[in-house]
C-alpha atoms as a PDB file:
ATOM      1  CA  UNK A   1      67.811 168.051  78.805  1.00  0.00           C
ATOM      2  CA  UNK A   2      68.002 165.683  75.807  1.00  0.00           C
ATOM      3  CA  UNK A   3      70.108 162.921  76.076  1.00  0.00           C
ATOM      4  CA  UNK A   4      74.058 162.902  74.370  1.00  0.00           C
ATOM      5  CA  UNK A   5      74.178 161.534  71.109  1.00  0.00           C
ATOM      6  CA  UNK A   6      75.971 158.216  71.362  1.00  0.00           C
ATOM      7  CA  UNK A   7      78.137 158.114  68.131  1.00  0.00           C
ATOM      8  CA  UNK A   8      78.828 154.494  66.086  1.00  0.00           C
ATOM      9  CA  UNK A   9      76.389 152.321  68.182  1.00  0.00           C
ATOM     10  CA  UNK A  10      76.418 150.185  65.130  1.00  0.00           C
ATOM     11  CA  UNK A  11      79.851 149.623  65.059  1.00  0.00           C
ATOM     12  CA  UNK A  12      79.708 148.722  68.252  1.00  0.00           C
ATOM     13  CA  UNK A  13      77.155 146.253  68.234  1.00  0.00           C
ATOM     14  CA  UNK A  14      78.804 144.625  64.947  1.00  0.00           C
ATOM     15  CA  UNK A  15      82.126 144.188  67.168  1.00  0.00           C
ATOM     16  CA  UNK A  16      80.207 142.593  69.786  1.00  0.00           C
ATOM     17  CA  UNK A  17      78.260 140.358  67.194  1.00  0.00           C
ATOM     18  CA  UNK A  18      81.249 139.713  65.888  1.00  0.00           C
ATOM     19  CA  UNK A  19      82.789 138.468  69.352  1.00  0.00           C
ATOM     20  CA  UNK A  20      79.909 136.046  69.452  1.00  0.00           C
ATOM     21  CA  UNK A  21      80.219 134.462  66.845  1.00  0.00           C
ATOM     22  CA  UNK A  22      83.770 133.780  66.842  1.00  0.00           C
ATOM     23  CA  UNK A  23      82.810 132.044  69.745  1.00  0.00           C
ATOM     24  CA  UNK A  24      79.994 130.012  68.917  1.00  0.00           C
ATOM     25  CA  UNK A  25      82.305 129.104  66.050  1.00  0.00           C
ATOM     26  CA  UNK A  26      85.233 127.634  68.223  1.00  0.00           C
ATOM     27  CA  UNK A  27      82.357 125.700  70.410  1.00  0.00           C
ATOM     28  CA  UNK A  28      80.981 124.216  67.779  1.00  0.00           C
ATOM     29  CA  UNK A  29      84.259 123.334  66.425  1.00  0.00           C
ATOM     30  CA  UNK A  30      85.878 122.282  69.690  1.00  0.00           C
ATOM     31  CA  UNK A  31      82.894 119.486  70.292  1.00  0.00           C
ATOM     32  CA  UNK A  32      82.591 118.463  66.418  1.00  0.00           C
ATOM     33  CA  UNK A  33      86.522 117.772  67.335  1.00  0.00           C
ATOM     34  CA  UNK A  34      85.599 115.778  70.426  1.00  0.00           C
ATOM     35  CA  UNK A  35      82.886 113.473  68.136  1.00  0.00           C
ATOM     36  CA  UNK A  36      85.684 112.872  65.786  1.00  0.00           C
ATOM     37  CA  UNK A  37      87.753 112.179  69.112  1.00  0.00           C
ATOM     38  CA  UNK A  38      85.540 109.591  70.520  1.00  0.00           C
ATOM     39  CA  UNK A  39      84.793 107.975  66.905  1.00  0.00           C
ATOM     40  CA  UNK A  40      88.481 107.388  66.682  1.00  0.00           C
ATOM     41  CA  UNK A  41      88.725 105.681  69.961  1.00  0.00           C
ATOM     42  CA  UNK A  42      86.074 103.502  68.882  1.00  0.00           C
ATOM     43  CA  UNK A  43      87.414 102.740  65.794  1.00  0.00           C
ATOM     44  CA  UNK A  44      91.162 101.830  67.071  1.00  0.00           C
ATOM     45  CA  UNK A  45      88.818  99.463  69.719  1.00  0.00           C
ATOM     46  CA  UNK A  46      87.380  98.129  67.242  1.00  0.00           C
ATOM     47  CA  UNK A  47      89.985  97.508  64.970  1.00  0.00           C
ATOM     48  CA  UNK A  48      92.335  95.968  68.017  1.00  0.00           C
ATOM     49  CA  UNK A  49      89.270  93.155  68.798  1.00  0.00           C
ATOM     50  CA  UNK A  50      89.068  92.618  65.177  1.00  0.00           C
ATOM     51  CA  UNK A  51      92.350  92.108  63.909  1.00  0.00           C
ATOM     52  CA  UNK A  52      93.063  89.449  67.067  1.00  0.00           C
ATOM     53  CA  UNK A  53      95.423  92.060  68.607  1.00  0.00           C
ATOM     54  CA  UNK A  54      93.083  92.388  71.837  1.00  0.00           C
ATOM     55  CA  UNK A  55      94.759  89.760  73.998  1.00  0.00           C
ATOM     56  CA  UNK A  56      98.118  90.097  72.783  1.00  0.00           C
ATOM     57  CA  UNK A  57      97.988  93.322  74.169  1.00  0.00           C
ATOM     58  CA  UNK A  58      96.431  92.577  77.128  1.00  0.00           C
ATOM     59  CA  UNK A  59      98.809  89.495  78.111  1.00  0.00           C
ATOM     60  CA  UNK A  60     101.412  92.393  77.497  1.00  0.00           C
ATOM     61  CA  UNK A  61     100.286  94.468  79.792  1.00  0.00           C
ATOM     62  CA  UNK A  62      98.686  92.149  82.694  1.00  0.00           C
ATOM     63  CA  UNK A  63     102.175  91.288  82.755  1.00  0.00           C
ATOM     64  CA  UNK A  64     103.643  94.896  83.446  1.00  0.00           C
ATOM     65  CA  UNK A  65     103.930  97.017  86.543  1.00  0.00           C
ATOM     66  CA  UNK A  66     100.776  98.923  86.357  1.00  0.00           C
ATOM     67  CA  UNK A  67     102.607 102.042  87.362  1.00  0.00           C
ATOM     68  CA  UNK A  68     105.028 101.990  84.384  1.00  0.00           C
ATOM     69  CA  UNK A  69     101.787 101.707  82.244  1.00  0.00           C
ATOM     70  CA  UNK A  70     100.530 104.855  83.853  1.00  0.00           C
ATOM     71  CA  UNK A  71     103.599 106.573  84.178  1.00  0.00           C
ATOM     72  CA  UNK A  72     104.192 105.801  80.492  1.00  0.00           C
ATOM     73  CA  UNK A  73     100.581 107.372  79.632  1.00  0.00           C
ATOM     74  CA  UNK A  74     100.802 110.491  81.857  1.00  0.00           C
ATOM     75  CA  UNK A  75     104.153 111.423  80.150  1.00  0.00           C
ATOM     76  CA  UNK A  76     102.096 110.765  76.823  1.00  0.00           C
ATOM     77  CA  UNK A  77      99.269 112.559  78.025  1.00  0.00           C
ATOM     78  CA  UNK A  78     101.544 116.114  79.155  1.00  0.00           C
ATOM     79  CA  UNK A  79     103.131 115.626  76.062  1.00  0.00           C
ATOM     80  CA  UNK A  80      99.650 115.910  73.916  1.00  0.00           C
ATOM     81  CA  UNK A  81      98.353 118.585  75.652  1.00  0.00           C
ATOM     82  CA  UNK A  82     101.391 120.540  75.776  1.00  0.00           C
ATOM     83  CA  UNK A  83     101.851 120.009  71.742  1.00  0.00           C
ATOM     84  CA  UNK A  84      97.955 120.923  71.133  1.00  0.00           C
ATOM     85  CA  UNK A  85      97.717 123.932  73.556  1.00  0.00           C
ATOM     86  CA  UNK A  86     101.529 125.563  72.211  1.00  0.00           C
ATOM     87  CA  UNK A  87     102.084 124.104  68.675  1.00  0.00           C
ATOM     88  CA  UNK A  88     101.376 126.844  66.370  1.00  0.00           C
ATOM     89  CA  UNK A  89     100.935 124.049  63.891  1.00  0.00           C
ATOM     90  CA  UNK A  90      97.668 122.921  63.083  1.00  0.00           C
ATOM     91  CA  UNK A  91      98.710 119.508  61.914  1.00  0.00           C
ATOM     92  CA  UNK A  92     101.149 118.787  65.356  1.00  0.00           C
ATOM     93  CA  UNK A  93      98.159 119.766  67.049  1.00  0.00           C
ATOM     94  CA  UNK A  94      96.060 116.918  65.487  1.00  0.00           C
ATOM     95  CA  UNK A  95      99.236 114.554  65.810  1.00  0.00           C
ATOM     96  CA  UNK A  96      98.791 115.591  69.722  1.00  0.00           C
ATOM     97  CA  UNK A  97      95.243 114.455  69.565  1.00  0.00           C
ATOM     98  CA  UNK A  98      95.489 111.559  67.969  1.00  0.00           C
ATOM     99  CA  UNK A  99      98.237 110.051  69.557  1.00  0.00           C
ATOM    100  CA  UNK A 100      96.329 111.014  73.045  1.00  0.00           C
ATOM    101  CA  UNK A 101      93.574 109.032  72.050  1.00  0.00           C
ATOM    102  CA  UNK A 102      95.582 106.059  70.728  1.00  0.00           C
ATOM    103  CA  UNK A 103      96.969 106.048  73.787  1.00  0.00           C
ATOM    104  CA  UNK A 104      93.853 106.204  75.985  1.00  0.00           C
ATOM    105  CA  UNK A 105      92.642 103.188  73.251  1.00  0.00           C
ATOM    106  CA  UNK A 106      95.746 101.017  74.702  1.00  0.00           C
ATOM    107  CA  UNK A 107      95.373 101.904  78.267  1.00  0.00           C
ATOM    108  CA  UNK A 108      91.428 100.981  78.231  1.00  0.00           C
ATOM    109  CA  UNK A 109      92.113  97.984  76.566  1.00  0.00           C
ATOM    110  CA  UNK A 110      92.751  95.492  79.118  1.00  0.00           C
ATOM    111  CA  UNK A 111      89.405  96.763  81.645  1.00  0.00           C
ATOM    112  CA  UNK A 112      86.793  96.611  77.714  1.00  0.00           C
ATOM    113  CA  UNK A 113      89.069  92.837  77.526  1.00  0.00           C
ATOM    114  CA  UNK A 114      87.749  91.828  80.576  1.00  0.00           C
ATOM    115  CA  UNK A 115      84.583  93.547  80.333  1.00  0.00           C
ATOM    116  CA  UNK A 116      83.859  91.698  76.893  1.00  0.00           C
ATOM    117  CA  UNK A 117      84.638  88.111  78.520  1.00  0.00           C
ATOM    118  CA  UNK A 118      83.220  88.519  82.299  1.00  0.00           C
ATOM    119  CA  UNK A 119      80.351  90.962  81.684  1.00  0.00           C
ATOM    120  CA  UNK A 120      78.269  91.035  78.296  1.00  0.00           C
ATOM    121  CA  UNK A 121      76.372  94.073  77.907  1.00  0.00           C
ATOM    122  CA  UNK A 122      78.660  96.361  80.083  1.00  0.00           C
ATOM    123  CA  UNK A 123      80.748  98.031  77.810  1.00  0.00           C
ATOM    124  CA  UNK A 124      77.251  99.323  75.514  1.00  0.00           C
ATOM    125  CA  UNK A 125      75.395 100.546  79.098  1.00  0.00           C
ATOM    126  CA  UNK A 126      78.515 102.052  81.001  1.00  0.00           C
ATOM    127  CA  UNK A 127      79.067 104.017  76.948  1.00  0.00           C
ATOM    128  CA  UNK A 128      75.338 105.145  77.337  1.00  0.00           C
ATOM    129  CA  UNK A 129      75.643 105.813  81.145  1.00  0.00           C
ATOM    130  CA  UNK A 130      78.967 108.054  80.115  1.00  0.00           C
ATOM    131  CA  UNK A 131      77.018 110.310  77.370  1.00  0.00           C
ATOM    132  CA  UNK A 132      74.017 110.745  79.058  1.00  0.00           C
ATOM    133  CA  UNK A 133      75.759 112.060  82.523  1.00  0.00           C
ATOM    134  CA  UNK A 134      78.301 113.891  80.189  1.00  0.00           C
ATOM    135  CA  UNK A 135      75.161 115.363  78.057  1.00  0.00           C
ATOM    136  CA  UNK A 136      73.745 116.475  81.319  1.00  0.00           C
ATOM    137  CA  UNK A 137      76.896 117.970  82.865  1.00  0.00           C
ATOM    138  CA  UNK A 138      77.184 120.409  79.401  1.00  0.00           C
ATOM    139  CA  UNK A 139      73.438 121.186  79.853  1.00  0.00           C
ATOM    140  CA  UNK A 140      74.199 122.581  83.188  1.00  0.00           C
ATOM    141  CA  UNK A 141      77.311 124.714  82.393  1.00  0.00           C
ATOM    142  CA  UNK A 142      75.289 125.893  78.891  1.00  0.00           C
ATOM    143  CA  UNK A 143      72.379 126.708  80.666  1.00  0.00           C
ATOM    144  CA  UNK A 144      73.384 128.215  84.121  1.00  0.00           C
ATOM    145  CA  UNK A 145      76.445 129.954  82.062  1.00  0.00           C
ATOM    146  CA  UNK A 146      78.639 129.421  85.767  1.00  0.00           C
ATOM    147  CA  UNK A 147      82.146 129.941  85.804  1.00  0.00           C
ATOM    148  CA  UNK A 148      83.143 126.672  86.844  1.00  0.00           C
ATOM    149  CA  UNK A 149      86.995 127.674  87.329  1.00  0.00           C
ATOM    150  CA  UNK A 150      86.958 127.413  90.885  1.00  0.00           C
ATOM    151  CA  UNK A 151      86.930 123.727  90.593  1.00  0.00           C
ATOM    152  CA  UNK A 152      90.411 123.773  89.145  1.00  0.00           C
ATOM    153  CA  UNK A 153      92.404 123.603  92.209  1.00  0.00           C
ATOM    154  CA  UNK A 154      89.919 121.584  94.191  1.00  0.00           C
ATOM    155  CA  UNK A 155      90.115 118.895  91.165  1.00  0.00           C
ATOM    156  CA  UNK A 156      94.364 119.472  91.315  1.00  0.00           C
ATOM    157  CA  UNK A 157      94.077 118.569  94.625  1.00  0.00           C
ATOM    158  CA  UNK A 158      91.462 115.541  94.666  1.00  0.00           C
ATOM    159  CA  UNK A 159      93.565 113.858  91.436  1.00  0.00           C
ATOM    160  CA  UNK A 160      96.748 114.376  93.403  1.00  0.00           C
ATOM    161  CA  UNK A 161      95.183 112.275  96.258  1.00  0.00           C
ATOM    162  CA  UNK A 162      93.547 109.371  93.620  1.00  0.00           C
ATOM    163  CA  UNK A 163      97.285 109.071  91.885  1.00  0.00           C
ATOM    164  CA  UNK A 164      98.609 108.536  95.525  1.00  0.00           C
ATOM    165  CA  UNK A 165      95.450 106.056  96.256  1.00  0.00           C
ATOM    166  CA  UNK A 166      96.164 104.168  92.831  1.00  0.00           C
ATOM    167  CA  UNK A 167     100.013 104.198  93.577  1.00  0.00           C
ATOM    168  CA  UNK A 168      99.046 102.010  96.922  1.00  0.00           C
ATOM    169  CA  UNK A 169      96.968  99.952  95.243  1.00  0.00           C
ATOM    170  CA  UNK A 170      99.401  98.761  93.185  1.00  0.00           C
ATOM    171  CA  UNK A 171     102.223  98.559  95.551  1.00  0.00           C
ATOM    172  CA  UNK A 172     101.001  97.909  98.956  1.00  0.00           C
ATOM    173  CA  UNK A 173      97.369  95.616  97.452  1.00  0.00           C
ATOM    174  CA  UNK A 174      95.500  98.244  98.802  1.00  0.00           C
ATOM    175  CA  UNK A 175      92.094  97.560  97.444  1.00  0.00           C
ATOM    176  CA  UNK A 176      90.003 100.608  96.077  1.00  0.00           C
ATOM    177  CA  UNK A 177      86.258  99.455  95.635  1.00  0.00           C
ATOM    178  CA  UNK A 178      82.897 100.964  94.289  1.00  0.00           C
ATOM    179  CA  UNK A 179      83.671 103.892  96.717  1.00  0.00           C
ATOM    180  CA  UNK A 180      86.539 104.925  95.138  1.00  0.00           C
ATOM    181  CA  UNK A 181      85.160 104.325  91.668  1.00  0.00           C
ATOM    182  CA  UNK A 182      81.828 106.579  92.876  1.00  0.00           C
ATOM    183  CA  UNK A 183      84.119 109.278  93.858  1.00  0.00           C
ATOM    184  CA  UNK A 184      86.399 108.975  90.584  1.00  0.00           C
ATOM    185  CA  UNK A 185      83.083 108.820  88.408  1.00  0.00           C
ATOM    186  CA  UNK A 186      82.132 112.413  90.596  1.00  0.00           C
ATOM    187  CA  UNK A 187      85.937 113.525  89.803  1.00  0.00           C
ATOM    188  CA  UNK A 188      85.393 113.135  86.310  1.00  0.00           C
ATOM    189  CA  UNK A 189      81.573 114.848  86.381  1.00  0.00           C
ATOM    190  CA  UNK A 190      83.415 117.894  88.320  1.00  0.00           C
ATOM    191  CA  UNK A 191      86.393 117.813  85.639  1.00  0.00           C
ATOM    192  CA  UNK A 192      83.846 118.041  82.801  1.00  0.00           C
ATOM    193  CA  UNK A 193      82.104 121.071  84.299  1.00  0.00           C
ATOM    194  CA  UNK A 194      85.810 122.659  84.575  1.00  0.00           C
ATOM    195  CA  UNK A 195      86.472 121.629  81.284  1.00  0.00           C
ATOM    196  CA  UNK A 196      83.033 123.351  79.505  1.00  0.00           C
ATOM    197  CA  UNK A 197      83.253 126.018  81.500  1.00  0.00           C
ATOM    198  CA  UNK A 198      86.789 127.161  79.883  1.00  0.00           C
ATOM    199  CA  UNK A 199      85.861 125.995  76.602  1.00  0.00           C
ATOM    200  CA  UNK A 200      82.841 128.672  77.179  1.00  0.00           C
ATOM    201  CA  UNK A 201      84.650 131.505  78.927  1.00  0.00           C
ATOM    202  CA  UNK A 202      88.766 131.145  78.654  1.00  0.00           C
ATOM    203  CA  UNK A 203      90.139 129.113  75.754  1.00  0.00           C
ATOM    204  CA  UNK A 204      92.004 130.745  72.930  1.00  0.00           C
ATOM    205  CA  UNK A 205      89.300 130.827  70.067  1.00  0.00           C
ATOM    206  CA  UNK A 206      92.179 128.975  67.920  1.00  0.00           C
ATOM    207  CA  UNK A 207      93.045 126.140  70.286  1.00  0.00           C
ATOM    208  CA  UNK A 208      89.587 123.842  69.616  1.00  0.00           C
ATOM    209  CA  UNK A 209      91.707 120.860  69.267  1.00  0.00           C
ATOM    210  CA  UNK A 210      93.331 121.452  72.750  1.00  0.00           C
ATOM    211  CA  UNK A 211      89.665 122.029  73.790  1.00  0.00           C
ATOM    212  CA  UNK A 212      88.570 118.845  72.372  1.00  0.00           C
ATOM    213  CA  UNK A 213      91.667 117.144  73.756  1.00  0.00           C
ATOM    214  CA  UNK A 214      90.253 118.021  77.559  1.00  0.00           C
ATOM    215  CA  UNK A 215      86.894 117.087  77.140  1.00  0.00           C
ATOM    216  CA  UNK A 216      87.835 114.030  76.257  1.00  0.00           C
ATOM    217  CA  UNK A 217      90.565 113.079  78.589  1.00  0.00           C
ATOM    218  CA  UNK A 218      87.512 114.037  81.245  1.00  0.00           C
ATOM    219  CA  UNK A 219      84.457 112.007  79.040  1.00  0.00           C
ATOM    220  CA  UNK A 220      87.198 108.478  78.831  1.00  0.00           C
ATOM    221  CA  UNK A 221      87.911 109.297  83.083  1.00  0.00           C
ATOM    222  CA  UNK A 222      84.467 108.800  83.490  1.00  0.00           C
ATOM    223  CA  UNK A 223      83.843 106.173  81.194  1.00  0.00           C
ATOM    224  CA  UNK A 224      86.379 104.419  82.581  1.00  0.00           C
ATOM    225  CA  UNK A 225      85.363 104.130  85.918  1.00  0.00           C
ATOM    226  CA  UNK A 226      81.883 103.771  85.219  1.00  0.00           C
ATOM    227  CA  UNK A 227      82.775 100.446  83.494  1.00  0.00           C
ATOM    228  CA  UNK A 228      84.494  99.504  86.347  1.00  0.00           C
ATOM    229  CA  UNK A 229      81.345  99.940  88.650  1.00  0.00           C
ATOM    230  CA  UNK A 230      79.400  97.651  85.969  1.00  0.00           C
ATOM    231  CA  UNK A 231      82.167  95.088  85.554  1.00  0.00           C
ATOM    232  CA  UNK A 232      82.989  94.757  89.246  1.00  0.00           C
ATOM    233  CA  UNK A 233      78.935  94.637  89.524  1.00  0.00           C
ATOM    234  CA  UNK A 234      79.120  91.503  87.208  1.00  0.00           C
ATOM    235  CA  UNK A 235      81.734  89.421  89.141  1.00  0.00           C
END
């Protein structure tokens, strides 16, 4: 019997092209976004060293309840992503971003401020440390092509626990060592394998600046506490 004739494969095939490349087109986007993301960071670093503004702000803030500080940037922080993954405004969606990352750049400034008067070098190798485990994390979600979105309640769970940790630390002196900033650095490796694998799989091929705006709240968790580990290696 000869086989059925299968009417408009080429249409078919075109859609699916099509589907592809829509894709490949937000990816690229989403992590030309996160460049730009990380530049800026730099940048308003930079600029705050510069300009003399550095310890000003730190005095300012060594001189705060550390939980007001964080409670201050996790409002800041739902508000960003809330604005970039809902606003159908492309321009309040860049606002979103930008003002998340000015807001990481004040947060990390007192830890690079101590980092750039107790421990020279540390800043450069816990940057190059952060890429190259970052670059290796996206090889492994590119390459295996896992779904990774099984780590999203296990990492709901484990950041619920660190807030709780942090919250002691600050009000009872509980001291969290290089164990806790090991397990924060793995956090961050597990958050960036959640965070590819939706950028891969589930995110809305329009919201690359909400895609860009994850990655990089994951990349600066893990930069953060790997500068920690080299700091607190220095002392």
């Amino acid at each position: 019997m000869s086989q059925s004739y299968q009417p408009f494969p080429t249409a078919r095939r075109a859609a699916g092209e099509s589907v592809v490349e829509a894709r490949a087109k937000f990816i690229t986007r989403t992590y030309n976004h996160l460049f730009l993301a990380i530049v800026a960071f730099a940048a308003i670093e930079y600029g705050l060293f510069k300009s003399g503004l550095a310890p000003i702000i730190y005095g300012m803030l060594a001189g705060t309840n550390w939980l007001l500080v964080l409670g201050g940037f996790m409002v800041t922080g739902w508000l960003a992503s809330r604005v970039a993954h809902t606003a159908a405004s492309k321009p309040a969606q860049y606002l979103a971003l930008f003002g998340f990352v000015a807001a990481h750049a004040v947060l990390f400034l007192p830890l690079l401020y101590i980092a750039d008067a107790r421990a020279e070098g540390a800043i450069q190798s816990a940057g190059i440390v952060t890429m190259l485990g970052f670059a290796g994390l996206t090889a492994i979600a590119f390459t295996t092509r896992k779904d990774f979105s099984f780590l999203g309640g296990i990492l709901r769970w484990a950041g619920l626990c660190a807030l709780l940790l942090i919250a002691a630390s600050v009000l009872f002196g509980l001291k969290l060592g290089a164990f806790f900033s090991v397990a924060m650095v793995a956090f961050a490796g597990a958050a960036i394998l959640y965070d590819t694998s939706n950028v891969l799989r589930h995110f809305p091929e329009d919201r690359y600046v909400a895609a860009a705006l994850q990655l990089f709240a994951s990349v600066a968790l893990m930069f953060w506490y790997v500068l920690r580990l080299f700091v607190g290696s220095r002392d």
